[in-house]
PDB file of N, CA and C in Angstrom:
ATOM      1  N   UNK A   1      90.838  87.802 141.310  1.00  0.00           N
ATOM      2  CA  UNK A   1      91.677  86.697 141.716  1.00  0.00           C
ATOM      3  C   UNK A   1      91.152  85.413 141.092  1.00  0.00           C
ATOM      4  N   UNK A   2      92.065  84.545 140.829  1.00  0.00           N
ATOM      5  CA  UNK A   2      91.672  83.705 140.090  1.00  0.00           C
ATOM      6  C   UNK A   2      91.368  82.373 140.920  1.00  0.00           C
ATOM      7  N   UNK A   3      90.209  81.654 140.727  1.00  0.00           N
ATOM      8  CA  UNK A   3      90.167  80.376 141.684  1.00  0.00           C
ATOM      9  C   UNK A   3      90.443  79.097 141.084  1.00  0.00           C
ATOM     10  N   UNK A   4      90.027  78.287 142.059  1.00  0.00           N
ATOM     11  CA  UNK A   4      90.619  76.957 141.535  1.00  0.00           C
ATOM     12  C   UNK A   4      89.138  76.403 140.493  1.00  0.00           C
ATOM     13  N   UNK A   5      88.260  77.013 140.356  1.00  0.00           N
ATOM     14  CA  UNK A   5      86.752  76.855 139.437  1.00  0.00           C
ATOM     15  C   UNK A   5      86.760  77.640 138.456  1.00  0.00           C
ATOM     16  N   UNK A   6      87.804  78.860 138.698  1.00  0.00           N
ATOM     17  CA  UNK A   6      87.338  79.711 137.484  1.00  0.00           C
ATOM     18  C   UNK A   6      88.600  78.656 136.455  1.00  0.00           C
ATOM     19  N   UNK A   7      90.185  78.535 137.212  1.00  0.00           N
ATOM     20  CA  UNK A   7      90.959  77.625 136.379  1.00  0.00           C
ATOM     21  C   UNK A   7      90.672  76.175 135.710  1.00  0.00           C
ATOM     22  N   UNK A   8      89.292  75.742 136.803  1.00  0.00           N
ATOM     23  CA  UNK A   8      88.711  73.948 135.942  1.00  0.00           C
ATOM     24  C   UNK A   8      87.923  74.627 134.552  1.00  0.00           C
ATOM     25  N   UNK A   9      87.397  75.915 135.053  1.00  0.00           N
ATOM     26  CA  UNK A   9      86.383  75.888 133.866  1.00  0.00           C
ATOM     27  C   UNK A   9      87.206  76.690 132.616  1.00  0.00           C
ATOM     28  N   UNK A  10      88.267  77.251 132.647  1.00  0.00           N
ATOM     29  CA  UNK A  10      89.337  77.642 131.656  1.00  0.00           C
ATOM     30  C   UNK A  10      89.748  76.496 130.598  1.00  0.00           C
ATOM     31  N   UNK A  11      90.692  75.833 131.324  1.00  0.00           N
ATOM     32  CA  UNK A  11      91.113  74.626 131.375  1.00  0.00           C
ATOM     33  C   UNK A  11      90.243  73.502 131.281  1.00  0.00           C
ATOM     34  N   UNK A  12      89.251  73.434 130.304  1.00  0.00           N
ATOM     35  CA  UNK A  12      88.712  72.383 130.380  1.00  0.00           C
ATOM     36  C   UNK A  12      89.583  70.965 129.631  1.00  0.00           C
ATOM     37  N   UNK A  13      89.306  69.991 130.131  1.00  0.00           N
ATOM     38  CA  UNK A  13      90.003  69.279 128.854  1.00  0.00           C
ATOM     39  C   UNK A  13      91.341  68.497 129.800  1.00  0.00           C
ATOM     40  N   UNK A  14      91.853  69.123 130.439  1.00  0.00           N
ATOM     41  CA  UNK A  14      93.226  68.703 131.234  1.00  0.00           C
ATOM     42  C   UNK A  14      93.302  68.437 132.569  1.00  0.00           C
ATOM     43  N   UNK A  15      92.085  67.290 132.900  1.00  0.00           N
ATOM     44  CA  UNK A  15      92.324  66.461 133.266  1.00  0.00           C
ATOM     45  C   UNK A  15      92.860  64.940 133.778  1.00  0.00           C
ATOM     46  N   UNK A  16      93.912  65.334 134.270  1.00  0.00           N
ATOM     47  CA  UNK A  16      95.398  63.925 134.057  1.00  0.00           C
ATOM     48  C   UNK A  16      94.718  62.973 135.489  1.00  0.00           C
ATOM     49  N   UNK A  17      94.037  63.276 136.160  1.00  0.00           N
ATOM     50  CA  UNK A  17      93.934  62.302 137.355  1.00  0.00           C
ATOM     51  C   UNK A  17      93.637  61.027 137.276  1.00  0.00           C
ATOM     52  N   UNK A  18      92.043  60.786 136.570  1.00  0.00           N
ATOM     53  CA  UNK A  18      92.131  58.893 135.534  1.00  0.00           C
ATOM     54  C   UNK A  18      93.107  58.789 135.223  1.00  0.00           C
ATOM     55  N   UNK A  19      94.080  59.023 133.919  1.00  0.00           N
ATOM     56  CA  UNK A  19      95.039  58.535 133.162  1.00  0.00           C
ATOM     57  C   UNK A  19      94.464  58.603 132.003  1.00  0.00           C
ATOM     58  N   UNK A  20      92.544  58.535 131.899  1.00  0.00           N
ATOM     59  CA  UNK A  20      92.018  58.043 130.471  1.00  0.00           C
ATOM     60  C   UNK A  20      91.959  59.890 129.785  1.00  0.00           C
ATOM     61  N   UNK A  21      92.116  59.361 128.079  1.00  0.00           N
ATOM     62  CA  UNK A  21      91.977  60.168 126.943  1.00  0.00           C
ATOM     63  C   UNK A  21      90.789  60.498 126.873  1.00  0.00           C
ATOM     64  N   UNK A  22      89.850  59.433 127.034  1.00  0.00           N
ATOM     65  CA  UNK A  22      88.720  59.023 126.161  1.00  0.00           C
ATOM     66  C   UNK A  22      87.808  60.376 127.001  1.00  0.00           C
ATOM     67  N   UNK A  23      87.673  60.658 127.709  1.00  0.00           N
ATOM     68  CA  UNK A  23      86.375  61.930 128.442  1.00  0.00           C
ATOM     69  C   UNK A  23      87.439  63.240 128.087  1.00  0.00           C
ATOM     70  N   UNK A  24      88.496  63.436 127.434  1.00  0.00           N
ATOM     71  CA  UNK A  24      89.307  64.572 127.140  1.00  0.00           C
ATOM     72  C   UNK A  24      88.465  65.468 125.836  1.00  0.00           C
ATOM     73  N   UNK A  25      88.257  66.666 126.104  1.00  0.00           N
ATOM     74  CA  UNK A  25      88.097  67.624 124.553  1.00  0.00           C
ATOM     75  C   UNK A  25      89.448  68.229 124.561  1.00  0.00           C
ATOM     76  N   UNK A  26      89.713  68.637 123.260  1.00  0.00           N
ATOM     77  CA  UNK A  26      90.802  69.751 123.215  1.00  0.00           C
ATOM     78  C   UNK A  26      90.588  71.438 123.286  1.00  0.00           C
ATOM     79  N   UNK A  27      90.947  71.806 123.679  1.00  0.00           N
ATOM     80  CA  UNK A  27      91.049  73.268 124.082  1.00  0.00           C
ATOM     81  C   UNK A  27      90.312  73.951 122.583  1.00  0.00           C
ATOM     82  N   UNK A  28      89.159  74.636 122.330  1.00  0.00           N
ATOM     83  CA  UNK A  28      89.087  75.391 121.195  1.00  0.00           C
ATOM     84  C   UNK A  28      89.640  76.373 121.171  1.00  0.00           C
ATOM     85  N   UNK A  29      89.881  77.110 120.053  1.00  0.00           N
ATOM     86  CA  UNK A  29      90.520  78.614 119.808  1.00  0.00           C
ATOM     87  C   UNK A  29      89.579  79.284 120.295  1.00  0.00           C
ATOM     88  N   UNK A  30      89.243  80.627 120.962  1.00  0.00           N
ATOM     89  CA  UNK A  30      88.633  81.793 121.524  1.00  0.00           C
ATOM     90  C   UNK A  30      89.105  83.061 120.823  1.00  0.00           C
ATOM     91  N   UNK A  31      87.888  83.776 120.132  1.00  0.00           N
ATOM     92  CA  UNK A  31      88.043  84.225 119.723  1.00  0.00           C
ATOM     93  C   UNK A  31      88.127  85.412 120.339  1.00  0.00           C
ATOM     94  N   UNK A  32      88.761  86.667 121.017  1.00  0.00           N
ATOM     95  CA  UNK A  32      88.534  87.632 121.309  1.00  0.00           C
ATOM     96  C   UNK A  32      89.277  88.741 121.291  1.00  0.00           C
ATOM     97  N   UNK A  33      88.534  89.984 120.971  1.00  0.00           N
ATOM     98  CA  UNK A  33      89.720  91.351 120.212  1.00  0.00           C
ATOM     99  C   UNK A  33      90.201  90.841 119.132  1.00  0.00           C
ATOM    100  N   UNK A  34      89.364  89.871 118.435  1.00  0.00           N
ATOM    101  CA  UNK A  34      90.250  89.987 116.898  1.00  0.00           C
ATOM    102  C   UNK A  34      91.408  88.922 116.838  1.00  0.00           C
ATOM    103  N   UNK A  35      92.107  88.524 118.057  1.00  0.00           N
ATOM    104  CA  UNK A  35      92.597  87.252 118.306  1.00  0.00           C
ATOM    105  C   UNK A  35      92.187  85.658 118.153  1.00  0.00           C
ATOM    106  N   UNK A  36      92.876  84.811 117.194  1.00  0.00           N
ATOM    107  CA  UNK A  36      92.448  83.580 117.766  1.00  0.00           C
ATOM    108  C   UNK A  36      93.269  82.658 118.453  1.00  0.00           C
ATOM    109  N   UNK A  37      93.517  82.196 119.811  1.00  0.00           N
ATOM    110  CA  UNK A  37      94.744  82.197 120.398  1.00  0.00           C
ATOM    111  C   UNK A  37      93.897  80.767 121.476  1.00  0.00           C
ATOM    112  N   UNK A  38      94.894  79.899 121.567  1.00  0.00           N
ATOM    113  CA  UNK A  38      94.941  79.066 122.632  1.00  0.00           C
ATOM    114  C   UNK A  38      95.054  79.812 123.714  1.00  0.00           C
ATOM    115  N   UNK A  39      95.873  80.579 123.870  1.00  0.00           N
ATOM    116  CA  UNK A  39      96.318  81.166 124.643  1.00  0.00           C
ATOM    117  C   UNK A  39      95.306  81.525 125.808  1.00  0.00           C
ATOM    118  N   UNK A  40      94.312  82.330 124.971  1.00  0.00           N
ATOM    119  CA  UNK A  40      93.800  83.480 125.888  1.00  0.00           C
ATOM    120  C   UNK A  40      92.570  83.030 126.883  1.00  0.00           C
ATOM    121  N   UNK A  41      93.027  81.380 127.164  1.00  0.00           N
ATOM    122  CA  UNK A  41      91.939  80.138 127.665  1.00  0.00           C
ATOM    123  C   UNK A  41      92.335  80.610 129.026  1.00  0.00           C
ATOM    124  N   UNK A  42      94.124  81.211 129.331  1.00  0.00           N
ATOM    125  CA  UNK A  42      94.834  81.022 130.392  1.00  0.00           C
ATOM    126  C   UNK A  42      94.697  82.943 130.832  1.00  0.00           C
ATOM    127  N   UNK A  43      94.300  83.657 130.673  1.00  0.00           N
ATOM    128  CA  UNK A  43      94.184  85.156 130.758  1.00  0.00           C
ATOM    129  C   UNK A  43      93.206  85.003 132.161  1.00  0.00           C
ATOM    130  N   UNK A  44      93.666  86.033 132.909  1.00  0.00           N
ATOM    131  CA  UNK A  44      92.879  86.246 134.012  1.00  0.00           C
ATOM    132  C   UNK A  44      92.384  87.910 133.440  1.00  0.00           C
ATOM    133  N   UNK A  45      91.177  87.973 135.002  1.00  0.00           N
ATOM    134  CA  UNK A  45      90.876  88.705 134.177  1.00  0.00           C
ATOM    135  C   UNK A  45      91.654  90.072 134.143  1.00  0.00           C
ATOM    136  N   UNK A  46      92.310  90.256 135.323  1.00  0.00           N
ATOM    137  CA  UNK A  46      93.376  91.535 134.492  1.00  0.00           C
ATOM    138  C   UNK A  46      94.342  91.548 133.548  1.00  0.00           C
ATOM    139  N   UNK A  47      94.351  90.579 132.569  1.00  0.00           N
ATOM    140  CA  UNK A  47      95.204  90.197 131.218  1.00  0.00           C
ATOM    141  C   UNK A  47      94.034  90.621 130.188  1.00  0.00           C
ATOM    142  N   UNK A  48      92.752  90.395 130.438  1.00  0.00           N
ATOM    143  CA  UNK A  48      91.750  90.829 129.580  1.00  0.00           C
ATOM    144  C   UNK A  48      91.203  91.912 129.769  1.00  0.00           C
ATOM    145  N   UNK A  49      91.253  92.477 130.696  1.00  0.00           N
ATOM    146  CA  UNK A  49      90.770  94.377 130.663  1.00  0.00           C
ATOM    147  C   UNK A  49      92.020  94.795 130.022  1.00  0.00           C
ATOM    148  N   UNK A  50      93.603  94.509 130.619  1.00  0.00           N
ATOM    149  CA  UNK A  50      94.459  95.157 129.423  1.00  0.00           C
ATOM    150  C   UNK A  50      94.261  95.159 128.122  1.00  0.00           C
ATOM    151  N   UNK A  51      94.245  93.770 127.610  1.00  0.00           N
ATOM    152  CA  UNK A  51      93.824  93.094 126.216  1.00  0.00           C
ATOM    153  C   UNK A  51      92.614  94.444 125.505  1.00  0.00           C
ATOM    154  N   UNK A  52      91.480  94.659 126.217  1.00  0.00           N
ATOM    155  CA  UNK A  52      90.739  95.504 126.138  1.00  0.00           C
ATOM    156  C   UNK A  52      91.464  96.648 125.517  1.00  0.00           C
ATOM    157  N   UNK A  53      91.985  97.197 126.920  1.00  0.00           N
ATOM    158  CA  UNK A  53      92.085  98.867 126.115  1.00  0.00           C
ATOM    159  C   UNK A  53      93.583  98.803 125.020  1.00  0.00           C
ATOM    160  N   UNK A  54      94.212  97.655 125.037  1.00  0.00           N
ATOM    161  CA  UNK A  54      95.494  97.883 123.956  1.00  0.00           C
ATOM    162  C   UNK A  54      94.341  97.672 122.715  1.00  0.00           C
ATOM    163  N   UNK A  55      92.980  96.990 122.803  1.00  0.00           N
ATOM    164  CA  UNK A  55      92.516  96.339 121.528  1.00  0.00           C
ATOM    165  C   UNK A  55      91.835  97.911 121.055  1.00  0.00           C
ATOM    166  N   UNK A  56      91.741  98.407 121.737  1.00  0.00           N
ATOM    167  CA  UNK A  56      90.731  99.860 121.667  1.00  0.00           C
ATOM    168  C   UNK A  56      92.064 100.903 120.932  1.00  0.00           C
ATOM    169  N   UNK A  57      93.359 101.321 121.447  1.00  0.00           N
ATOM    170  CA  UNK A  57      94.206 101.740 120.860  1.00  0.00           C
ATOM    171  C   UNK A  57      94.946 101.095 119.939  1.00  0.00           C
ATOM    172  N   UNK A  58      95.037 100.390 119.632  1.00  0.00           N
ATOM    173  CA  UNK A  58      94.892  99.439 118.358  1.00  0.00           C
ATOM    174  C   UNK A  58      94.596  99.297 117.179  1.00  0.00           C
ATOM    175  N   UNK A  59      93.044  99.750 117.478  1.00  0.00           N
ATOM    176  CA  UNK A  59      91.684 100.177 116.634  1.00  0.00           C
ATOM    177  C   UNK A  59      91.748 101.714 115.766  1.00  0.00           C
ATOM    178  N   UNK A  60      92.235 102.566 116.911  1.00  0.00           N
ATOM    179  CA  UNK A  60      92.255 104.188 116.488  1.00  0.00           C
ATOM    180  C   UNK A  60      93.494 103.796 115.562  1.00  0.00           C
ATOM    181  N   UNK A  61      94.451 103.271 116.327  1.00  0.00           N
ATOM    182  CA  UNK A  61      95.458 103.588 115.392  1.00  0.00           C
ATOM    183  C   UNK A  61      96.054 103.045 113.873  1.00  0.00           C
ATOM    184  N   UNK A  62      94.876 101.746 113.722  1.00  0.00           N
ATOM    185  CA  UNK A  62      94.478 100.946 112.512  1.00  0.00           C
ATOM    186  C   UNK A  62      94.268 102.583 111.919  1.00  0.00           C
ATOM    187  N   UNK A  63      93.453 103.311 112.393  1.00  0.00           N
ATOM    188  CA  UNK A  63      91.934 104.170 111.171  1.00  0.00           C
ATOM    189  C   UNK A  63      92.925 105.056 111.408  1.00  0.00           C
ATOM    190  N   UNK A  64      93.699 105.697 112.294  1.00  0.00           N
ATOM    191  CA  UNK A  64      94.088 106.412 111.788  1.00  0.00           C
ATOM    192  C   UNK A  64      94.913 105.990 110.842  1.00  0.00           C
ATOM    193  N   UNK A  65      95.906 105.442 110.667  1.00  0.00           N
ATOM    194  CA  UNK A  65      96.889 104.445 109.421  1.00  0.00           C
ATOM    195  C   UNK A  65      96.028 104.840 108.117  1.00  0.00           C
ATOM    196  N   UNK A  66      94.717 103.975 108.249  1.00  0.00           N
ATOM    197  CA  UNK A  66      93.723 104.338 106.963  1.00  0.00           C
ATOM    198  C   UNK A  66      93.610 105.171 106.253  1.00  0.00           C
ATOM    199  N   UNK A  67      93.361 106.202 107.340  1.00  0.00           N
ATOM    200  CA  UNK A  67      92.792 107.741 106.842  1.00  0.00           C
ATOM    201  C   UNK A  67      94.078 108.768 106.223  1.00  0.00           C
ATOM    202  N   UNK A  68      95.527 107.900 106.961  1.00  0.00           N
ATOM    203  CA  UNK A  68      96.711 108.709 106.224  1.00  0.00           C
ATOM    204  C   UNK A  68      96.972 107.757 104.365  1.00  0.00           C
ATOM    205  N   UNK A  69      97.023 106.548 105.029  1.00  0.00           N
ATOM    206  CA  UNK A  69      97.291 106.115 103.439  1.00  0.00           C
ATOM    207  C   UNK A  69      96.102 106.246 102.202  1.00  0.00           C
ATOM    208  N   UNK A  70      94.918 106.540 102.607  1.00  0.00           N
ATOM    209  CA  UNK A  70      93.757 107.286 101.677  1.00  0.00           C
ATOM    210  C   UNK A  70      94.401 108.469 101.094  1.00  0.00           C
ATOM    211  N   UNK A  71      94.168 109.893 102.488  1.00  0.00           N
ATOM    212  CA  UNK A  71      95.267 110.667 101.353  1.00  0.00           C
ATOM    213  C   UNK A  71      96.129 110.617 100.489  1.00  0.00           C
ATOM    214  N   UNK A  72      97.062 109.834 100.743  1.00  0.00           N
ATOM    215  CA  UNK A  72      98.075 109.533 100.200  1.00  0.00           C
ATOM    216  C   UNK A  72      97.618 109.046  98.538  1.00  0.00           C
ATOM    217  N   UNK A  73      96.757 108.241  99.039  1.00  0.00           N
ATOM    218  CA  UNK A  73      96.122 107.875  97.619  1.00  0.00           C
ATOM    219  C   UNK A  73      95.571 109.261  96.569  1.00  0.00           C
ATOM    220  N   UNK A  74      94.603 110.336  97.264  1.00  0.00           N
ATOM    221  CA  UNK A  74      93.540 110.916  96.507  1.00  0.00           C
ATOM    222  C   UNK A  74      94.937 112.284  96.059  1.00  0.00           C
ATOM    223  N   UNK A  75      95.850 111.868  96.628  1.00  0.00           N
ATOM    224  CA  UNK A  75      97.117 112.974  96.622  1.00  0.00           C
ATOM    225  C   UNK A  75      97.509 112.347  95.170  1.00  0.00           C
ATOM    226  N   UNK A  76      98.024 110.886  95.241  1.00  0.00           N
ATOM    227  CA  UNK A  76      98.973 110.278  94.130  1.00  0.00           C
ATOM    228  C   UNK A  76      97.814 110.717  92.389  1.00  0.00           C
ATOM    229  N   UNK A  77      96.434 110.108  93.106  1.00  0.00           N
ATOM    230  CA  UNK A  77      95.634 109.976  91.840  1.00  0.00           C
ATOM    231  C   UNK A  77      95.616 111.828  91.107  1.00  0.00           C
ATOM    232  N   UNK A  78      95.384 112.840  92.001  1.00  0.00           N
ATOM    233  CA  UNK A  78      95.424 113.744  91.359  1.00  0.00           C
ATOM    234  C   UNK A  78      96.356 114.296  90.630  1.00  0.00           C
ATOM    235  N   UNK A  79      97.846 113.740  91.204  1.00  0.00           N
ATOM    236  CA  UNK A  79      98.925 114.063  90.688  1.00  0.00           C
ATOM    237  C   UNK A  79      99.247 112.948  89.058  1.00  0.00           C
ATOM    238  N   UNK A  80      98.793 112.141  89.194  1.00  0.00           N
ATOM    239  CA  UNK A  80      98.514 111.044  88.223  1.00  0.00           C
ATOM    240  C   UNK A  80      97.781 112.267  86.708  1.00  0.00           C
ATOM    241  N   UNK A  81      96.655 112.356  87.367  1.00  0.00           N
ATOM    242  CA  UNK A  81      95.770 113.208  86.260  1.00  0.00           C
ATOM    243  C   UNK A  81      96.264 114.562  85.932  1.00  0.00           C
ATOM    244  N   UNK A  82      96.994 114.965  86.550  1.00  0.00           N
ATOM    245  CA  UNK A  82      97.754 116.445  86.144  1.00  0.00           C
ATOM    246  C   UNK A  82      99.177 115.988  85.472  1.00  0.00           C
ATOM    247  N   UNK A  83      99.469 115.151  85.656  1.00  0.00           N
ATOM    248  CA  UNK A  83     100.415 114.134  84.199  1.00  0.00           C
ATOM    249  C   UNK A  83     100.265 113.878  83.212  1.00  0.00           C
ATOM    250  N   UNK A  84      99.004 113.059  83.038  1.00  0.00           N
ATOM    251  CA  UNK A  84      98.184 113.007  82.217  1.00  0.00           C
ATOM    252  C   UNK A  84      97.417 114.067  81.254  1.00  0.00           C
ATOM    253  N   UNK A  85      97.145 115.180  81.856  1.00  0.00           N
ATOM    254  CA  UNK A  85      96.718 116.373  81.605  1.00  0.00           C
ATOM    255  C   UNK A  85      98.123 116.924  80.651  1.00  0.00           C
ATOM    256  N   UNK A  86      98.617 116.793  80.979  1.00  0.00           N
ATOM    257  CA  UNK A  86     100.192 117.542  80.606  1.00  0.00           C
ATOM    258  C   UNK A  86     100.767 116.895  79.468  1.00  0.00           C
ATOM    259  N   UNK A  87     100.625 115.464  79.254  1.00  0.00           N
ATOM    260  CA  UNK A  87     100.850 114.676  78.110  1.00  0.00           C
ATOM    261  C   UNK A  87      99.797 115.017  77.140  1.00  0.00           C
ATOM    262  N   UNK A  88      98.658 115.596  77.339  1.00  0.00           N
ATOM    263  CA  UNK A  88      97.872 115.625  76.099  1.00  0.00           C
ATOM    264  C   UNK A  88      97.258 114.270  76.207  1.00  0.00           C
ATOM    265  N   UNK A  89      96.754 113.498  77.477  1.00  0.00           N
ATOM    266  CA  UNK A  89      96.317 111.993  77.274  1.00  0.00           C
ATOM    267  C   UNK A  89      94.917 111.943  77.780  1.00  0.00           C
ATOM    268  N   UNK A  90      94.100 113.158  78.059  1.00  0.00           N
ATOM    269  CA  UNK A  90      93.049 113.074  78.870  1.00  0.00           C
ATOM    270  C   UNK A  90      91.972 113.080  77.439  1.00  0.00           C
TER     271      UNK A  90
END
């Protein structure tokens, strides 16, 4: 649950009660899961255990992506050289 300390210390910076600029920082970017997001200043924490495991399936499914378009590659290159082979160009 989120409190009214965990939201001052999120939220730093946006304090409107003076009126003054001058003691204001601006919000930095946070970097997390690979994100850089204003955003994720405002995430409680069950927005960030989700964030978690989508960042974890995410991940597999980056490598797996990888590991299909590699084949794909060591597939094209051999077929490349058995062309080549066939032209008399090797």
């Amino acid at each position: 649950m989120q409190t009214a300390t965990d939201t001052a210390a999120r939220v730093a910076g946006t304090d409107t009660q003076n009126g003054s600029k001058k003691g204001r920082k601006p919000l930095a970017k946070v970097e997390l899961f690979g994100i850089r997001a204003l955003w994720l200043h405002f995430a409680d924490e069950m927005d960030l255990r989700r964030l978690a495991k989508l960042h974890v399936r995410i991940r597999v499914k980056e490598r797996a992506l990888h590991d299909l378009k590699e084949e794909r590659r060591q597939i094209m290159r051999k077929c490349t050289r058995r062309m080549q082979r066939a032209q008399g160009k090797n």
